[in-house]
C-alpha atoms as a PDB file:
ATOM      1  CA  UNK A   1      10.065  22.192  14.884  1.00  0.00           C
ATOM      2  CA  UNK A   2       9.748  18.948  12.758  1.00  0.00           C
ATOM      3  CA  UNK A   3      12.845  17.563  13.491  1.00  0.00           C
ATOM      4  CA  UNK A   4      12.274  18.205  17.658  1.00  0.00           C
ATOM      5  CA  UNK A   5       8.695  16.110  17.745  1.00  0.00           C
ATOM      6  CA  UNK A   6      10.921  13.974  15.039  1.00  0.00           C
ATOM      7  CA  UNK A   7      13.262  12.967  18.023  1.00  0.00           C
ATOM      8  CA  UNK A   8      10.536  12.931  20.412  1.00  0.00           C
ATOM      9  CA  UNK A   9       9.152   9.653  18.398  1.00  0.00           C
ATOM     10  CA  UNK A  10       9.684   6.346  19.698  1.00  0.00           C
ATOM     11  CA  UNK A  11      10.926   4.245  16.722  1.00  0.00           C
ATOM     12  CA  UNK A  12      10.255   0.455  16.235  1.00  0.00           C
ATOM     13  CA  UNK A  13      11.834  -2.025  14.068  1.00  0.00           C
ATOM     14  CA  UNK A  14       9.851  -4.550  12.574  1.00  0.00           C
ATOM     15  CA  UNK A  15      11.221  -7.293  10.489  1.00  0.00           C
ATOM     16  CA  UNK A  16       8.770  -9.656   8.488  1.00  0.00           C
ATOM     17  CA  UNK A  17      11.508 -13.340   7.717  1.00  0.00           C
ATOM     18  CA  UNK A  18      10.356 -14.667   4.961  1.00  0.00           C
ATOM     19  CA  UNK A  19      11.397 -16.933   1.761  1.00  0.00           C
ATOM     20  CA  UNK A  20      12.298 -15.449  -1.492  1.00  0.00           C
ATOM     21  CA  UNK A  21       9.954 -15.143  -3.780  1.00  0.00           C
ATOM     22  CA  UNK A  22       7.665 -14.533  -1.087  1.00  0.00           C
ATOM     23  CA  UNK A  23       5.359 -17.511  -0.269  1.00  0.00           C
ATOM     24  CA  UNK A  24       1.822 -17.212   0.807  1.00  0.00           C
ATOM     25  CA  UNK A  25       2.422 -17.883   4.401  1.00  0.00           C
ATOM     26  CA  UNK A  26       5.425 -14.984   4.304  1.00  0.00           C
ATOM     27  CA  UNK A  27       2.493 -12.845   2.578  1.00  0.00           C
ATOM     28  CA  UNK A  28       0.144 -13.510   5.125  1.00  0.00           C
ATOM     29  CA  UNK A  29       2.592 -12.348   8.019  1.00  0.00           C
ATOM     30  CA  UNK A  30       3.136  -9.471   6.605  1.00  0.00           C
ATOM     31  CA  UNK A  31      -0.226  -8.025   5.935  1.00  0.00           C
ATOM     32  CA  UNK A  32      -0.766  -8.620   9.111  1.00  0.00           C
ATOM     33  CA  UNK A  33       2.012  -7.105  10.506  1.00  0.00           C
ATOM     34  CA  UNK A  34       0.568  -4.180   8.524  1.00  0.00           C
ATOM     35  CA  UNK A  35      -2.861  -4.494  10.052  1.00  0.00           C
ATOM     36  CA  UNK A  36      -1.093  -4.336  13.671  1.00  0.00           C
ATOM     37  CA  UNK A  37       0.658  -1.207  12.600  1.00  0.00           C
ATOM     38  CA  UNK A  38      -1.871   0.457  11.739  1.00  0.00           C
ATOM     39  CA  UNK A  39      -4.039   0.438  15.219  1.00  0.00           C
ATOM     40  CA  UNK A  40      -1.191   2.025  16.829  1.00  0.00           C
ATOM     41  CA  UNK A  41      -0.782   5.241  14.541  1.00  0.00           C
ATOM     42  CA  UNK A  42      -2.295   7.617  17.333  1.00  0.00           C
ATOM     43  CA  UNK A  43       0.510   6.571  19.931  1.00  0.00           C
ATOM     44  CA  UNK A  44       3.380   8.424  18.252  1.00  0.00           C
ATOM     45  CA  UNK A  45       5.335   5.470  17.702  1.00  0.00           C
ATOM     46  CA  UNK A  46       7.228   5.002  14.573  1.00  0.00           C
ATOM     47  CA  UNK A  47       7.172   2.108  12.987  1.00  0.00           C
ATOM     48  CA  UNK A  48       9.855   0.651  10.225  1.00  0.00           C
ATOM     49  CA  UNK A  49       9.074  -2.534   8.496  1.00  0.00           C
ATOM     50  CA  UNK A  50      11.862  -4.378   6.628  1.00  0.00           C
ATOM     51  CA  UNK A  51      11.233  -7.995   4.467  1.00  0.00           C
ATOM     52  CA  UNK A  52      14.218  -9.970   5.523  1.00  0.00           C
ATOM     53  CA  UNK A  53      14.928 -13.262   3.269  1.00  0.00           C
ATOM     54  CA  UNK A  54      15.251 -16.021   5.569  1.00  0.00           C
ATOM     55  CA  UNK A  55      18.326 -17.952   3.486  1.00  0.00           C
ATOM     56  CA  UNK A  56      20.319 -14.710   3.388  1.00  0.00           C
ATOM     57  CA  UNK A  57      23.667 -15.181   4.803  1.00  0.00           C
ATOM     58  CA  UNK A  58      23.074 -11.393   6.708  1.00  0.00           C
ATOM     59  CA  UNK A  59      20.006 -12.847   8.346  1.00  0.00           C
ATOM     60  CA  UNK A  60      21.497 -16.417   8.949  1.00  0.00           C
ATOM     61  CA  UNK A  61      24.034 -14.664  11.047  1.00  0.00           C
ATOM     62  CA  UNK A  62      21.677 -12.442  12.608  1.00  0.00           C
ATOM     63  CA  UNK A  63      18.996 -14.748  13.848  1.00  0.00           C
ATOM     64  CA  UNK A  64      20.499 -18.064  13.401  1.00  0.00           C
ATOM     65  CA  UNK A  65      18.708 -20.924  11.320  1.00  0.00           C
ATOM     66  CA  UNK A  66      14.810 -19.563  11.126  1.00  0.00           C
ATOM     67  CA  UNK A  67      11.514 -21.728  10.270  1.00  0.00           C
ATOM     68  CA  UNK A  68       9.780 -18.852   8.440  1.00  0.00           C
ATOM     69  CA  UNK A  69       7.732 -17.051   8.497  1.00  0.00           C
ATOM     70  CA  UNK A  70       8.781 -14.940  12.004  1.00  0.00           C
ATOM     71  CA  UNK A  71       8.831 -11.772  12.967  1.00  0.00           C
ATOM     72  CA  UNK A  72      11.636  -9.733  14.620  1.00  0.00           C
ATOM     73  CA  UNK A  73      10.530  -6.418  16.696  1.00  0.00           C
ATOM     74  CA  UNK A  74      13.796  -4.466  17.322  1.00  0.00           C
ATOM     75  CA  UNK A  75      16.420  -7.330  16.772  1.00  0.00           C
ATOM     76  CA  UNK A  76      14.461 -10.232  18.734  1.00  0.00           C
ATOM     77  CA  UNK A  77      12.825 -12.771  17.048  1.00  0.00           C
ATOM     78  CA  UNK A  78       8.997 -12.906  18.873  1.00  0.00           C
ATOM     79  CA  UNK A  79       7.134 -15.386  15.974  1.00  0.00           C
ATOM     80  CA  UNK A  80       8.838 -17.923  13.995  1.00  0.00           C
ATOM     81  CA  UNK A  81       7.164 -20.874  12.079  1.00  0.00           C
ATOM     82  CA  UNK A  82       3.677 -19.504  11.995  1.00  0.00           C
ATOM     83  CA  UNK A  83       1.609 -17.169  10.869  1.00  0.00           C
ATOM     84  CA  UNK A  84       0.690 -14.813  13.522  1.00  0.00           C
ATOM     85  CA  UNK A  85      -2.978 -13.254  14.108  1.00  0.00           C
ATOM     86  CA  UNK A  86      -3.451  -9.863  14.081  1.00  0.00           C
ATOM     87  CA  UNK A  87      -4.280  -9.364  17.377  1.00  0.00           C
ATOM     88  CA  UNK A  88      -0.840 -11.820  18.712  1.00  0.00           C
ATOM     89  CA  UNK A  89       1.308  -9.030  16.757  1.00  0.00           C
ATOM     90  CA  UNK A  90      -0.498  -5.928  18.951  1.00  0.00           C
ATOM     91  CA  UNK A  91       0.086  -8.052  22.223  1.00  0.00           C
ATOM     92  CA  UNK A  92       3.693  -7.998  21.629  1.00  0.00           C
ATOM     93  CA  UNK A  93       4.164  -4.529  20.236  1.00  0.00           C
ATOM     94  CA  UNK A  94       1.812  -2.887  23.429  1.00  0.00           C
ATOM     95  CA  UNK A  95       4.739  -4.604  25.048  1.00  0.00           C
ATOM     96  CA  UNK A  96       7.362  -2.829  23.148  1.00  0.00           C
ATOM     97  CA  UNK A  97       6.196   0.187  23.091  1.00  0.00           C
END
């Protein structure tokens, strides 16, 4: 029974790009990233957040050369270069999901 309402889940990839150690900015974007999440929790949708460092060579080739912080929702860079409100991060997952 799990597993069927397991499949029946929408899931949602969320990538916080950040520097390594984390700065305050790549802090920032993540908390709120959380924040977002967290409004949505009635909706069914699963949500996976990853920290990606932005000088890795996996996420060089992934995204290309990034200003961090940004955020990636399902392999697309939305936010890069800025720390995104709270309420910026909901607009673009309401249009995810």
């Amino acid at each position: 029974m799990v597993d069927v309402i397991m499949e029946n889940l929408k899931k949602v990839n969320v990538e916080v790009i950040g520097v390594e150690p984390p700065c305050p900015r790549c802090k920032k974007t993540r908390e709120n990233v959380e924040k977002a999440i967290t409004k949505f929790w009635k909706t069914g949708v699963n949500f996976e957040v990853a920290k990606l460092n932005a000088a890795s060579k996996e996420t060089v080739q992934k995204y290309g050369v990034l200003v961090p912080p940004a955020v990636a929702v399902n392999g697309v860079v939305r936010i890069m270069g800025q720390v995104p409100e709270t309420d910026e991060i909901e607009r673009i997952l309401r249009k995810i999901i």
